[in-house]
N, C-alpha and C. Protein backbone atom coordinates (compact mmCIF):
# COMPACT_ATOMS: atom_id res chain seq x y z
N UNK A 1 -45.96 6.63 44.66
CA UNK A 1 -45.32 7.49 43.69
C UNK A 1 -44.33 8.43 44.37
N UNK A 2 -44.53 8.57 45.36
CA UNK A 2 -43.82 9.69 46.13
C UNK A 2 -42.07 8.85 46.68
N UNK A 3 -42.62 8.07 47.00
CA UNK A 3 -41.53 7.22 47.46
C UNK A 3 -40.44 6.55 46.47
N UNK A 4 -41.11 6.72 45.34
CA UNK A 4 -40.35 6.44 43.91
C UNK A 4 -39.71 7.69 43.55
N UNK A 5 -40.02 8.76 43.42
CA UNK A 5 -39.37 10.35 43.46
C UNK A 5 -38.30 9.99 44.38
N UNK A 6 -38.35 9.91 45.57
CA UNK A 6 -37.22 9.90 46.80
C UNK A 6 -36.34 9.30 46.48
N UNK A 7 -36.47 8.04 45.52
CA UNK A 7 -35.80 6.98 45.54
C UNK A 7 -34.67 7.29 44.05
N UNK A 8 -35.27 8.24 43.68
CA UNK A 8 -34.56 8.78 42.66
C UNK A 8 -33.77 9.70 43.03
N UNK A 9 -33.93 10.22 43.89
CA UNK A 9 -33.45 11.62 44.40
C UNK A 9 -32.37 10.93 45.16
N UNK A 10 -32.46 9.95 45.86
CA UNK A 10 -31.64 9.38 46.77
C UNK A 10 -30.37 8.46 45.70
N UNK A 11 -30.70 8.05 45.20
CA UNK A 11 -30.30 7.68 44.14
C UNK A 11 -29.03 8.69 43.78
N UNK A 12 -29.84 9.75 43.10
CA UNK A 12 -28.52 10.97 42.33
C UNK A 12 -27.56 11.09 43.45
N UNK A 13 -27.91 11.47 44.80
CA UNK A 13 -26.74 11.31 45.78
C UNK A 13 -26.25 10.49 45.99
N UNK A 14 -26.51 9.03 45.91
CA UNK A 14 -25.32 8.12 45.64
C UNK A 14 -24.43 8.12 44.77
N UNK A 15 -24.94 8.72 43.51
CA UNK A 15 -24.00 8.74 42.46
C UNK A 15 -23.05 9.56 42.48
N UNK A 16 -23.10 10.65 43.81
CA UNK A 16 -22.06 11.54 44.01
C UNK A 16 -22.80 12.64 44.08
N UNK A 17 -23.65 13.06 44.39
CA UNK A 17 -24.25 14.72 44.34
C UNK A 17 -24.31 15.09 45.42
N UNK A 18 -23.93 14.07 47.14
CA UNK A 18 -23.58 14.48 47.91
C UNK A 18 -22.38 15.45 48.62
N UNK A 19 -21.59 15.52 47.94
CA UNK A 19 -20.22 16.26 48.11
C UNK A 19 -20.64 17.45 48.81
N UNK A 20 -20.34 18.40 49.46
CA UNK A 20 -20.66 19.46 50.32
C UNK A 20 -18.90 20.33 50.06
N UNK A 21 -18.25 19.75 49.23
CA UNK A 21 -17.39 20.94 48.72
C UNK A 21 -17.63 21.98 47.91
N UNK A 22 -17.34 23.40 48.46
CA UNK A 22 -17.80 24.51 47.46
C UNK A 22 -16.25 24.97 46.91
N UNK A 23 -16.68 24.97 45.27
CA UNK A 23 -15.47 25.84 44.85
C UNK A 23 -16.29 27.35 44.36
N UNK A 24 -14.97 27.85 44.06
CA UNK A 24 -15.23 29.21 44.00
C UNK A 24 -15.45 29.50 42.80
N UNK A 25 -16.63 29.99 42.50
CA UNK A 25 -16.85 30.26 40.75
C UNK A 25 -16.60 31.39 40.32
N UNK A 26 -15.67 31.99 40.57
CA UNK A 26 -14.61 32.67 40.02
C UNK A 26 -13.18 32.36 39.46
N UNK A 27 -12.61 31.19 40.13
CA UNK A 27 -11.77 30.40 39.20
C UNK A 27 -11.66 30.02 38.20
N UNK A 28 -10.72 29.53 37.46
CA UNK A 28 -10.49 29.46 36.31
C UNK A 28 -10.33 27.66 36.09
N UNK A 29 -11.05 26.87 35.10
CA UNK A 29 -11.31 25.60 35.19
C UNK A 29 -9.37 25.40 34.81
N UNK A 30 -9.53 24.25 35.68
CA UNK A 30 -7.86 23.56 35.14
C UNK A 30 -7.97 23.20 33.66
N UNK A 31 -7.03 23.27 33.26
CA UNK A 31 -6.93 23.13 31.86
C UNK A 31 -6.39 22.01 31.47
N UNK A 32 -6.62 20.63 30.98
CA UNK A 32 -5.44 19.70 30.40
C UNK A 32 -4.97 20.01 29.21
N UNK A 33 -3.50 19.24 29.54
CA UNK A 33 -3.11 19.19 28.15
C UNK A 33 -3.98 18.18 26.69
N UNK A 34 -3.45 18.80 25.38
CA UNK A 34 -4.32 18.63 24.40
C UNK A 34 -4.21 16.93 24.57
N UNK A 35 -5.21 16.48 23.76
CA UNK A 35 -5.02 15.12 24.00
C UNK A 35 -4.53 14.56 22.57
N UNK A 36 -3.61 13.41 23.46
CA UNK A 36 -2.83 12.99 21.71
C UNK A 36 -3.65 11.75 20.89
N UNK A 37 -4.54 11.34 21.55
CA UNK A 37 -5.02 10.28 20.51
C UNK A 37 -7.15 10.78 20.71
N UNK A 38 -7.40 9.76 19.65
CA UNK A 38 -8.95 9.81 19.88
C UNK A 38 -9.62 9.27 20.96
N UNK A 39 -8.66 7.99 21.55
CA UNK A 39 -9.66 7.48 22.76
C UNK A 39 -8.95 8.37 23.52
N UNK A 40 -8.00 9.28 24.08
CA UNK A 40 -7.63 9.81 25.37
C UNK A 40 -8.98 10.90 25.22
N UNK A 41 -9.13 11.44 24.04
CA UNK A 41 -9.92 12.55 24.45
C UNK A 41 -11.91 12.00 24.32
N UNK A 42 -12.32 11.09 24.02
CA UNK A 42 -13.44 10.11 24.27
C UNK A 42 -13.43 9.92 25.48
N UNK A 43 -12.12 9.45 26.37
CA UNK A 43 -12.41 9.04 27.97
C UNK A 43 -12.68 10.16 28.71
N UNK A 44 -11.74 11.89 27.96
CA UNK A 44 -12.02 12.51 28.85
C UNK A 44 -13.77 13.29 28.59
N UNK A 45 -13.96 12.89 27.51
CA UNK A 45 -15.60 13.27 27.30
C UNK A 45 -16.39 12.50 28.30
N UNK A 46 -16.55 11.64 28.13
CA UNK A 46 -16.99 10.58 29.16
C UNK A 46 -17.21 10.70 30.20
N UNK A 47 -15.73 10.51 30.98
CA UNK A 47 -15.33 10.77 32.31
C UNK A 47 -15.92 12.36 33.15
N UNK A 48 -15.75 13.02 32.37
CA UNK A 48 -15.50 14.55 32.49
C UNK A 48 -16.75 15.00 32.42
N UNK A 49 -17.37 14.56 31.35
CA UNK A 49 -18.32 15.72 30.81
C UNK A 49 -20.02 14.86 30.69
N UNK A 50 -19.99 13.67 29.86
CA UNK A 50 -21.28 13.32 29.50
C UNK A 50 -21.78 12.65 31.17
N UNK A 51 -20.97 11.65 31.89
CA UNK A 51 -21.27 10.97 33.19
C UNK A 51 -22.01 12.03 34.19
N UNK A 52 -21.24 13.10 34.49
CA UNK A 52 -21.85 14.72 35.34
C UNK A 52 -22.79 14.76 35.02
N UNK A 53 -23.34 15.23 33.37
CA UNK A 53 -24.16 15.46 32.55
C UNK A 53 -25.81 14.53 32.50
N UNK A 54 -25.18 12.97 32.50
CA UNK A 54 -25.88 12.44 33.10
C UNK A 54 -27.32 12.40 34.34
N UNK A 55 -26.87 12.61 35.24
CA UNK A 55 -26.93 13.05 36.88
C UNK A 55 -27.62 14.71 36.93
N UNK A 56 -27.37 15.62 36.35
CA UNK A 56 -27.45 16.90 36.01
C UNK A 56 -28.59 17.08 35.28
N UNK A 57 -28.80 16.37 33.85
CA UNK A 57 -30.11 16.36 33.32
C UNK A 57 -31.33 15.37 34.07
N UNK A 58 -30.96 14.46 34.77
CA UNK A 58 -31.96 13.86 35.41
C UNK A 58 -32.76 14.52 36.20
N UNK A 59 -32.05 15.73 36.72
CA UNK A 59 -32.69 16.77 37.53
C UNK A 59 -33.59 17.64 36.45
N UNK A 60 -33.05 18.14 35.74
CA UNK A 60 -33.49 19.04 34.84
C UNK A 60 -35.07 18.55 33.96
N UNK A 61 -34.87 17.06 34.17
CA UNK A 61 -36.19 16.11 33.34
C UNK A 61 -37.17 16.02 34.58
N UNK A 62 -36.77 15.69 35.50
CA UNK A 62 -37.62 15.54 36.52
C UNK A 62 -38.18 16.59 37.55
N UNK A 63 -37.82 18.03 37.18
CA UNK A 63 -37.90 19.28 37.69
C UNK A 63 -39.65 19.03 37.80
N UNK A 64 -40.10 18.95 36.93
CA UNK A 64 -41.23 19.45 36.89
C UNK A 64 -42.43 18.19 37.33
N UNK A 65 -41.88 17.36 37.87
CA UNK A 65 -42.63 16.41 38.09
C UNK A 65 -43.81 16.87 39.35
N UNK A 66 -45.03 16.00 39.53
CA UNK A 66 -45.66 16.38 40.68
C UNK A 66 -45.26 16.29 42.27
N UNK A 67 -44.40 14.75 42.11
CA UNK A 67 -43.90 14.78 43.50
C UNK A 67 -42.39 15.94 43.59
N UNK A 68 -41.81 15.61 43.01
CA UNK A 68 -40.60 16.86 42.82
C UNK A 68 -41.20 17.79 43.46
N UNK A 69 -41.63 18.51 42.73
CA UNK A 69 -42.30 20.19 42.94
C UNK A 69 -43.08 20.28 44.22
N UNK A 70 -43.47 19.15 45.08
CA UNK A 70 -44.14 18.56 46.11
C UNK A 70 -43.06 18.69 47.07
N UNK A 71 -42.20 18.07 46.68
CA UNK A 71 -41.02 18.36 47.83
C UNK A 71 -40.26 19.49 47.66
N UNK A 72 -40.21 20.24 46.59
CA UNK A 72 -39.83 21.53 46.69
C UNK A 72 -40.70 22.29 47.31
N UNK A 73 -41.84 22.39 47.47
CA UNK A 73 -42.33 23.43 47.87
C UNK A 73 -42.33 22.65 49.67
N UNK A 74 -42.46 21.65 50.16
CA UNK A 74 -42.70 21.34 51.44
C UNK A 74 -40.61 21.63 51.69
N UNK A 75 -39.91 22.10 50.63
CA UNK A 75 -38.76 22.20 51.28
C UNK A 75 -37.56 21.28 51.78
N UNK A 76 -38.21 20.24 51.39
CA UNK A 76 -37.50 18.79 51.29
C UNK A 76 -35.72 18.88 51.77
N UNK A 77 -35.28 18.97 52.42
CA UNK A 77 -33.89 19.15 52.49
C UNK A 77 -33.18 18.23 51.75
N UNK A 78 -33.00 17.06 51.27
CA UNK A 78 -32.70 16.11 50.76
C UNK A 78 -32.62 16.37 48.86
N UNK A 79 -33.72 16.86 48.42
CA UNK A 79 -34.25 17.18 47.53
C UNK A 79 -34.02 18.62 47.09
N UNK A 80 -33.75 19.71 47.99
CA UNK A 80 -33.47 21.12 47.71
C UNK A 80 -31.75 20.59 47.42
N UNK A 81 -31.18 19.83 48.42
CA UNK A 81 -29.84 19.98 48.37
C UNK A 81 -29.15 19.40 46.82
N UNK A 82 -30.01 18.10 46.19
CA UNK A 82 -29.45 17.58 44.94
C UNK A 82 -29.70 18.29 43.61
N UNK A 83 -31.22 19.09 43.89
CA UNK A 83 -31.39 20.20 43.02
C UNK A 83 -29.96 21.02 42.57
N UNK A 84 -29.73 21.75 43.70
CA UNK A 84 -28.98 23.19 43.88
C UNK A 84 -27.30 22.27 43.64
N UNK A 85 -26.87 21.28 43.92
CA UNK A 85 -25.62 20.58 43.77
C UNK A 85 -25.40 20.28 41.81
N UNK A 86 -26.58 19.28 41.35
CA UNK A 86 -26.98 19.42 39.93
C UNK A 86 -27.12 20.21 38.93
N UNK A 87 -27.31 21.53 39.79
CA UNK A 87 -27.59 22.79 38.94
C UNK A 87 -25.77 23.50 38.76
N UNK A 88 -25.92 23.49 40.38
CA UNK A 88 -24.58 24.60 39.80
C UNK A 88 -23.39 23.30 39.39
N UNK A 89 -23.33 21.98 39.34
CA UNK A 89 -22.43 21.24 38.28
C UNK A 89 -22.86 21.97 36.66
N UNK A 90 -24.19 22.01 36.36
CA UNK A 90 -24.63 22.26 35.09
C UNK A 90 -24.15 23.56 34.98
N UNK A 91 -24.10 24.24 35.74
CA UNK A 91 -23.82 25.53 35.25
C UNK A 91 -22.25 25.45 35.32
N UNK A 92 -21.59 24.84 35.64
CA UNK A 92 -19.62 24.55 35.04
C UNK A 92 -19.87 23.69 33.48
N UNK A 93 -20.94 23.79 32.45
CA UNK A 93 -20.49 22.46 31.22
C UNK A 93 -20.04 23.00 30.72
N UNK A 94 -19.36 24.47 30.14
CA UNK A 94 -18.83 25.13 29.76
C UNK A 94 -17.38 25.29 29.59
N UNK A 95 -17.14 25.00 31.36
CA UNK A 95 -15.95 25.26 32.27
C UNK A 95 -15.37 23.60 31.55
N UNK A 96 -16.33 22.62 32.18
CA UNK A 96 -15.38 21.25 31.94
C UNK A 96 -15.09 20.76 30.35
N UNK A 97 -15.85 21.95 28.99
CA UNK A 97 -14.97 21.39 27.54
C UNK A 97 -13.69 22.29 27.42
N UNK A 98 -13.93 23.39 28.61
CA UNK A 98 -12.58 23.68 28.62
C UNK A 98 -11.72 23.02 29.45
N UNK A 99 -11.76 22.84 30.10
CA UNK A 99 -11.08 21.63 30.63
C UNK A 99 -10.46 20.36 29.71
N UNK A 100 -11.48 19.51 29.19
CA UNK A 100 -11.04 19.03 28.20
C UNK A 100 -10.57 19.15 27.39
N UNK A 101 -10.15 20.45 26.84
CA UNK A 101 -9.68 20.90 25.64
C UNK A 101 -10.72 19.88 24.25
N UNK A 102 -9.83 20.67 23.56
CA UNK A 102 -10.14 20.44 21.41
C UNK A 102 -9.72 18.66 22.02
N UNK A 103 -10.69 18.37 20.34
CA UNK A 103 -10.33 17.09 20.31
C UNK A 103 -8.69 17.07 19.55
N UNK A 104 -8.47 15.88 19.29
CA UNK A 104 -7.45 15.91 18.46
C UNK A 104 -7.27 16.09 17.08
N UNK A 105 -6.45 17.01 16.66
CA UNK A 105 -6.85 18.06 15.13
C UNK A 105 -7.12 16.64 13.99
N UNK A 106 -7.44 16.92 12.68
CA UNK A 106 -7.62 16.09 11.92
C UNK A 106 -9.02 14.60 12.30
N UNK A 107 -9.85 15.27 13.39
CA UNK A 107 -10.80 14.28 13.37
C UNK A 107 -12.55 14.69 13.17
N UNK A 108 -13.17 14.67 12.11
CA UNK A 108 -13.72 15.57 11.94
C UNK A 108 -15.34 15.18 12.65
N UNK A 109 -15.12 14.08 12.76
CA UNK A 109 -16.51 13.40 13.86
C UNK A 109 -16.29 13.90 14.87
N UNK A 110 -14.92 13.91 15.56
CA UNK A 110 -14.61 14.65 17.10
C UNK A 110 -14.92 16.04 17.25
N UNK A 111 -14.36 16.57 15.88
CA UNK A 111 -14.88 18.28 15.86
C UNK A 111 -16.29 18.43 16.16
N UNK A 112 -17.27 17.42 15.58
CA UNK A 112 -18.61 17.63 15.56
C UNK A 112 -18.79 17.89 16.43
N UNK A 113 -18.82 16.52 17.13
CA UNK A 113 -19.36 16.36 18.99
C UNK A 113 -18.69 17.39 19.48
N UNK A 114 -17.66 18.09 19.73
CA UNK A 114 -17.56 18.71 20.33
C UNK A 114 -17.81 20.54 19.89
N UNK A 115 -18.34 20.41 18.57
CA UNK A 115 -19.10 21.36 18.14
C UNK A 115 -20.47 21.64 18.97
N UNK A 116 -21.15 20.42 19.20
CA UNK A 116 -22.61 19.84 19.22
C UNK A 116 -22.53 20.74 20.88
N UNK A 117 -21.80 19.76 21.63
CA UNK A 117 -21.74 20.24 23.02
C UNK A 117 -21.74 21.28 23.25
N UNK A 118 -20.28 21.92 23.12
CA UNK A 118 -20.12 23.74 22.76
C UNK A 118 -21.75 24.70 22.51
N UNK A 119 -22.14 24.21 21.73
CA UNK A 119 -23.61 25.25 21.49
C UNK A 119 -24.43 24.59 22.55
N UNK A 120 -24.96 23.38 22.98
CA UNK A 120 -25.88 23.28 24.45
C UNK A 120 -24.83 24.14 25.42
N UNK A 121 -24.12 23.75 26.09
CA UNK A 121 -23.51 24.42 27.21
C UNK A 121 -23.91 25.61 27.68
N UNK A 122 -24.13 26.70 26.74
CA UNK A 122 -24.69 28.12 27.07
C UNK A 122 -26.34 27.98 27.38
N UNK A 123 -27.18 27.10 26.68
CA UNK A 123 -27.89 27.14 27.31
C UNK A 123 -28.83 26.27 28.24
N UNK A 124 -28.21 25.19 28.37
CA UNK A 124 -27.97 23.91 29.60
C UNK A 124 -27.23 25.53 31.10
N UNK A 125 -26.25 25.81 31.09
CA UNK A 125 -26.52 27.08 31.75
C UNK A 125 -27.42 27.76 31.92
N UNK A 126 -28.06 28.29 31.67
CA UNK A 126 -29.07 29.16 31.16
C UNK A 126 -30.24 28.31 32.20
N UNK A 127 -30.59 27.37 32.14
CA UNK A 127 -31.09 26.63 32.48
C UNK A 127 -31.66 25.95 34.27
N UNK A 128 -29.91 26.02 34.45
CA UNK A 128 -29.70 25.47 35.26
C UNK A 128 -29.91 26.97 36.67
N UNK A 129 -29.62 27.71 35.77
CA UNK A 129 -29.65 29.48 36.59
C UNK A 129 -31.01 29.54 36.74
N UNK A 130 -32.09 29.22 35.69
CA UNK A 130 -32.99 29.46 36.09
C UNK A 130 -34.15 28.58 37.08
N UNK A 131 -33.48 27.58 36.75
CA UNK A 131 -34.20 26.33 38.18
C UNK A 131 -33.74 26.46 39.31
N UNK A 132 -32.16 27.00 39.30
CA UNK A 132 -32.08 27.37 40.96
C UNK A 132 -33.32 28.23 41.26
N UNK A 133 -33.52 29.46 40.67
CA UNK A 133 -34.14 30.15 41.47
C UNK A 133 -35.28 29.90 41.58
N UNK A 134 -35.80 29.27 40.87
CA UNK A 134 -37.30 28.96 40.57
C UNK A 134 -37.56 27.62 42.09
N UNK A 135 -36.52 26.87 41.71
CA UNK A 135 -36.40 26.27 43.34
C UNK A 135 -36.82 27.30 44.18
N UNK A 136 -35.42 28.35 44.34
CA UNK A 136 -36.15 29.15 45.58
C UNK A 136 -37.25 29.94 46.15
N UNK A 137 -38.23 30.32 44.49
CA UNK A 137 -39.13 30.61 44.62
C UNK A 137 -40.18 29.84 45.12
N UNK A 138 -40.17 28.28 44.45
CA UNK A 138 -41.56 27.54 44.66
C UNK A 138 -41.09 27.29 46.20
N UNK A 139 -40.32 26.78 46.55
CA UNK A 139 -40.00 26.61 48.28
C UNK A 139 -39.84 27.75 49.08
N UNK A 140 -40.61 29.00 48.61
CA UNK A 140 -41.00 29.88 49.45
C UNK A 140 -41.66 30.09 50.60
N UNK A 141 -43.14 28.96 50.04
CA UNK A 141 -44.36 29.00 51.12
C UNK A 141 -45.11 30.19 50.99
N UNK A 142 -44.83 31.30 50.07
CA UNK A 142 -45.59 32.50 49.89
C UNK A 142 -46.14 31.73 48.19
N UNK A 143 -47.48 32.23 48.12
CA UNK A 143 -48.24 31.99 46.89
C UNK A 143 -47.64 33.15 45.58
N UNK A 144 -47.50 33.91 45.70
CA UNK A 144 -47.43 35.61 44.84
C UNK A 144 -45.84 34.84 44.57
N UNK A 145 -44.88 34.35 45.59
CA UNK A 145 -43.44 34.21 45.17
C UNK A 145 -43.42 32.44 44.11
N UNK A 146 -44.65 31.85 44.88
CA UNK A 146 -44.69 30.61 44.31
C UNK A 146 -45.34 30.62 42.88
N UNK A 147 -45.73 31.19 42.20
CA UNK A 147 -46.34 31.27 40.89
C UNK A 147 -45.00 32.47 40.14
N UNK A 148 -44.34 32.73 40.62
CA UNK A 148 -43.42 33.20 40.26
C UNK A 148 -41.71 32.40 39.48
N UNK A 149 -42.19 31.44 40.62
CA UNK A 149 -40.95 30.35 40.31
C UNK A 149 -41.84 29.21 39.39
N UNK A 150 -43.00 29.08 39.25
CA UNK A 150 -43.72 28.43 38.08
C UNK A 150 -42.97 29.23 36.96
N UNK A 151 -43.70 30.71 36.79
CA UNK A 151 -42.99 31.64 35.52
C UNK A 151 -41.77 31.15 35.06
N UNK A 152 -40.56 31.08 35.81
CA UNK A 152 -39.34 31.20 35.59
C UNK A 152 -39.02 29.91 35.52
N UNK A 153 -39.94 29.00 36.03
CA UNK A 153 -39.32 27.01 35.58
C UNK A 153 -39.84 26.95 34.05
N UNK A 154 -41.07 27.44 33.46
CA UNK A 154 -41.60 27.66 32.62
C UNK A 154 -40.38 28.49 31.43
N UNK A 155 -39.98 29.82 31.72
CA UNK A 155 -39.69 30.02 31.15
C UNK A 155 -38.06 29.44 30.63
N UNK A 156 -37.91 28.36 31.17
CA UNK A 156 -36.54 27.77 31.06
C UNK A 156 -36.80 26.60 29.57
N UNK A 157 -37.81 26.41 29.03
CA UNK A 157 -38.02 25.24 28.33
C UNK A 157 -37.39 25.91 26.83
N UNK A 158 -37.69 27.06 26.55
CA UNK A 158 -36.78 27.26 25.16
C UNK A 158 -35.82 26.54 24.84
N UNK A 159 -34.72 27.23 26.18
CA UNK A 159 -33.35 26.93 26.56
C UNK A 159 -33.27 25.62 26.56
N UNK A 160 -34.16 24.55 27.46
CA UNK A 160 -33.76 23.46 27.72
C UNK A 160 -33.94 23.06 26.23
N UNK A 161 -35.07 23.43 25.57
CA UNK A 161 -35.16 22.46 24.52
C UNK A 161 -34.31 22.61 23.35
N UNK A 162 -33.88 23.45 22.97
CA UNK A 162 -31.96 23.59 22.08
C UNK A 162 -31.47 23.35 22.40
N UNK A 163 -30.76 23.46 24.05
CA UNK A 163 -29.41 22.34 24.44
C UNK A 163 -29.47 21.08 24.42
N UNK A 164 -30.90 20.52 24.90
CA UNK A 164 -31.28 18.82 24.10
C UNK A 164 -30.74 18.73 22.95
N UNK A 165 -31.31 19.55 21.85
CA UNK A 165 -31.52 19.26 20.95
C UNK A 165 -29.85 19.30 20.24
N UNK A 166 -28.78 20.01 20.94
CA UNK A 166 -27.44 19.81 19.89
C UNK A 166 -27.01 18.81 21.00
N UNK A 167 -27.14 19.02 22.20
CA UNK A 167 -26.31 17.73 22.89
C UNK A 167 -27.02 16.07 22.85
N UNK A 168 -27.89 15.78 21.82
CA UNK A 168 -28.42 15.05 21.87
C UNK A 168 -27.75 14.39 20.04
N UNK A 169 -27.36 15.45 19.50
CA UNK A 169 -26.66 15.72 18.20
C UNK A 169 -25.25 15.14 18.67
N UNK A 170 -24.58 15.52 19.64
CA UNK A 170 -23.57 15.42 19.75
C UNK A 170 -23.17 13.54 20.29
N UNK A 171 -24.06 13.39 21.28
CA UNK A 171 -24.06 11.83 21.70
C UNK A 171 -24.23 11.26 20.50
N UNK A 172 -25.47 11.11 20.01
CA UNK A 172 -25.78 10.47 18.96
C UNK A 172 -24.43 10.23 18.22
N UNK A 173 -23.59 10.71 17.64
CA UNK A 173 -22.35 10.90 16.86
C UNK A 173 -21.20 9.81 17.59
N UNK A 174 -21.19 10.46 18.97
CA UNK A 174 -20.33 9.55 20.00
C UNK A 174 -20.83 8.50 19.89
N UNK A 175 -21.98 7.76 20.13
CA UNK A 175 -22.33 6.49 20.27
C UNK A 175 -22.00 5.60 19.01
N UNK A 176 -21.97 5.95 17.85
CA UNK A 176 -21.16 5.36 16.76
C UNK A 176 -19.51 4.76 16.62
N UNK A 177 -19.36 6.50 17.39
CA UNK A 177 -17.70 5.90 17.46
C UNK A 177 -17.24 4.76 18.24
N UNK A 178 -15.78 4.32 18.04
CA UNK A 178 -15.16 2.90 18.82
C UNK A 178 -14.91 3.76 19.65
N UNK A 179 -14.06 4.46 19.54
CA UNK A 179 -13.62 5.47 20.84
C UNK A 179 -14.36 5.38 21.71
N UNK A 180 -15.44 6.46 21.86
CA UNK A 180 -16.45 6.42 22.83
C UNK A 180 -17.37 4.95 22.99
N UNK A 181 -17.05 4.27 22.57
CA UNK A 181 -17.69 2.83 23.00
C UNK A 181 -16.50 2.29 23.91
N UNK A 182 -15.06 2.04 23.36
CA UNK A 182 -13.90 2.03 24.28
C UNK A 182 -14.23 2.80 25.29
N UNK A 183 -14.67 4.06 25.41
CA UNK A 183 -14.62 4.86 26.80
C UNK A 183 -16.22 4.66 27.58
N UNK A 184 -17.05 3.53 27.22
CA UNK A 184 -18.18 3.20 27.94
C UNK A 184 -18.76 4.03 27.70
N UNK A 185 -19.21 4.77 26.54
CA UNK A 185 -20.75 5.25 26.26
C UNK A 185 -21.11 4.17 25.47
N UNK A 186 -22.62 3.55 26.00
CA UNK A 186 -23.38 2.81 25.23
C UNK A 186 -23.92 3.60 24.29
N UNK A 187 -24.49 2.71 22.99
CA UNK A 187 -25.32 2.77 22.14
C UNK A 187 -26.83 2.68 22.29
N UNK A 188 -27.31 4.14 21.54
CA UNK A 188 -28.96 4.13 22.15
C UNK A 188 -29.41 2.53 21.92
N UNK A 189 -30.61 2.31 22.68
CA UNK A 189 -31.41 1.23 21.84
C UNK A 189 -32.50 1.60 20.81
C-alpha cells in the first residue's frame, strides 16, 4: 500500500509538479485577450484551468490518506515537495479565470461554468492555505504541533466540500458541451 501512495505521488511529478520555478505572488496574472469563439475559450478552460486542477485536487483527495500522512509526518521529501507545489498552484485558481477571461458574451452554458468555477476558487484557496500548513504542522515530529495540523486538515473539509460541490456543477455542464469535448474533456461515465 505504501508503495502504491509513492507511485501516485511520483506520478503527479511526472505530470509536471516537478518544476522548481518560483513566481512571485504578488504579481498580477497575465491577462488574455477575450476569446472570440466558444471552443477558443473551452481550450483555454481546459488547458489552463481544469488539467492544473486535475493534479491539484488529487492532492487535496488524497491528503488524508494513511500512507500520505505517513510520509508527511516521516517528512518524505518527495511527497512534502508535490504537496506544497499542488497547493500553492491551487491557491492561483482564481488568478488563472482571470487569466482566461469571460467566456464569450451571449453563451449562457459558458456563463454557467464559469459562474460554477468563480464560487469554488475562493474556497479550493482556502483550502489549499490550509493543507500547506497543516503539512507543516503534521511533519513537525512534535506531538502538541502534530494534532494541531490534524485540527487545521480537519478544519479544511467545509471549504473543500462547497468548492466540490460548484466545481463539480461546473464540469458536469462542460462535459455536455461539443466545445469542451473538442477541447478533450471527457464525459463522466
Amino acid at each position: 500500500m505504501k508503495r502504491g501512495a509513492l507511485l501516485v505521488l511520483v506520478a503527479l511529478l511526472a505530470a509536471g509538479c516537478g518544476s522548481h520555478k518560483k513566481s512571485e505572488s504578488t504579481t498580477l496574472p497575465h491577462v488574455l485577450p477575450n476569446a472570440a469563439t466558444p471552443d477558443e475559450w473551452a481550450q483555454r478552460v481546459v488547458d489552463r484551468f481544469l488539467r492544473p486542477m486535475n493534479s491539484d485536487l488529487q492532492v487535496v483527495t488524497n491528503f488524508n490518506n494513511p500512507q500520505i500522512r505517513l510520509f508527511i509526518a516521516s517528512a518524505n521529501p518527495t511527497t512534502i515537495r508535490v504537496i506544497n507545489t499542488r497547493m500553492r498552484d491551487l491557491q492561483k485558481c482564481t488568478a488563472k479565470l482571470v487569466t482566461i477571461g469571460p467566456p464569450p458574451p451571449h453563451q449562457p452554458k459558458l456563463t454557467d461554468i464559469s459562474f460554477h468555477f468563480r464560487r469554488a476558487c475562493p474556497d479550493y484557496e482556502l483550502v489549499a492555505t490550509k493543507l500547506l500548513q497543516a503539512t507543516e504542522f503534521l511533519g513537525s515530529g512534535r506531538t502538541d504541533v502534530i494534532s494541531r495540523g490534524q485540527d487545521v486538515a480537519r478544519s479544511a473539509r467545509p471549504a473543500s466540500g462547497r468548492a466540490a460541490n460548484q466545481f463539480a456543477a461546473g464540469v458536469k455542464i462542460a462535459q455536455r458541451l461539443a466545445e469542451f469535448q473538442r477541447a478533450g474533456l471527457k464525459p463522466s461515465l
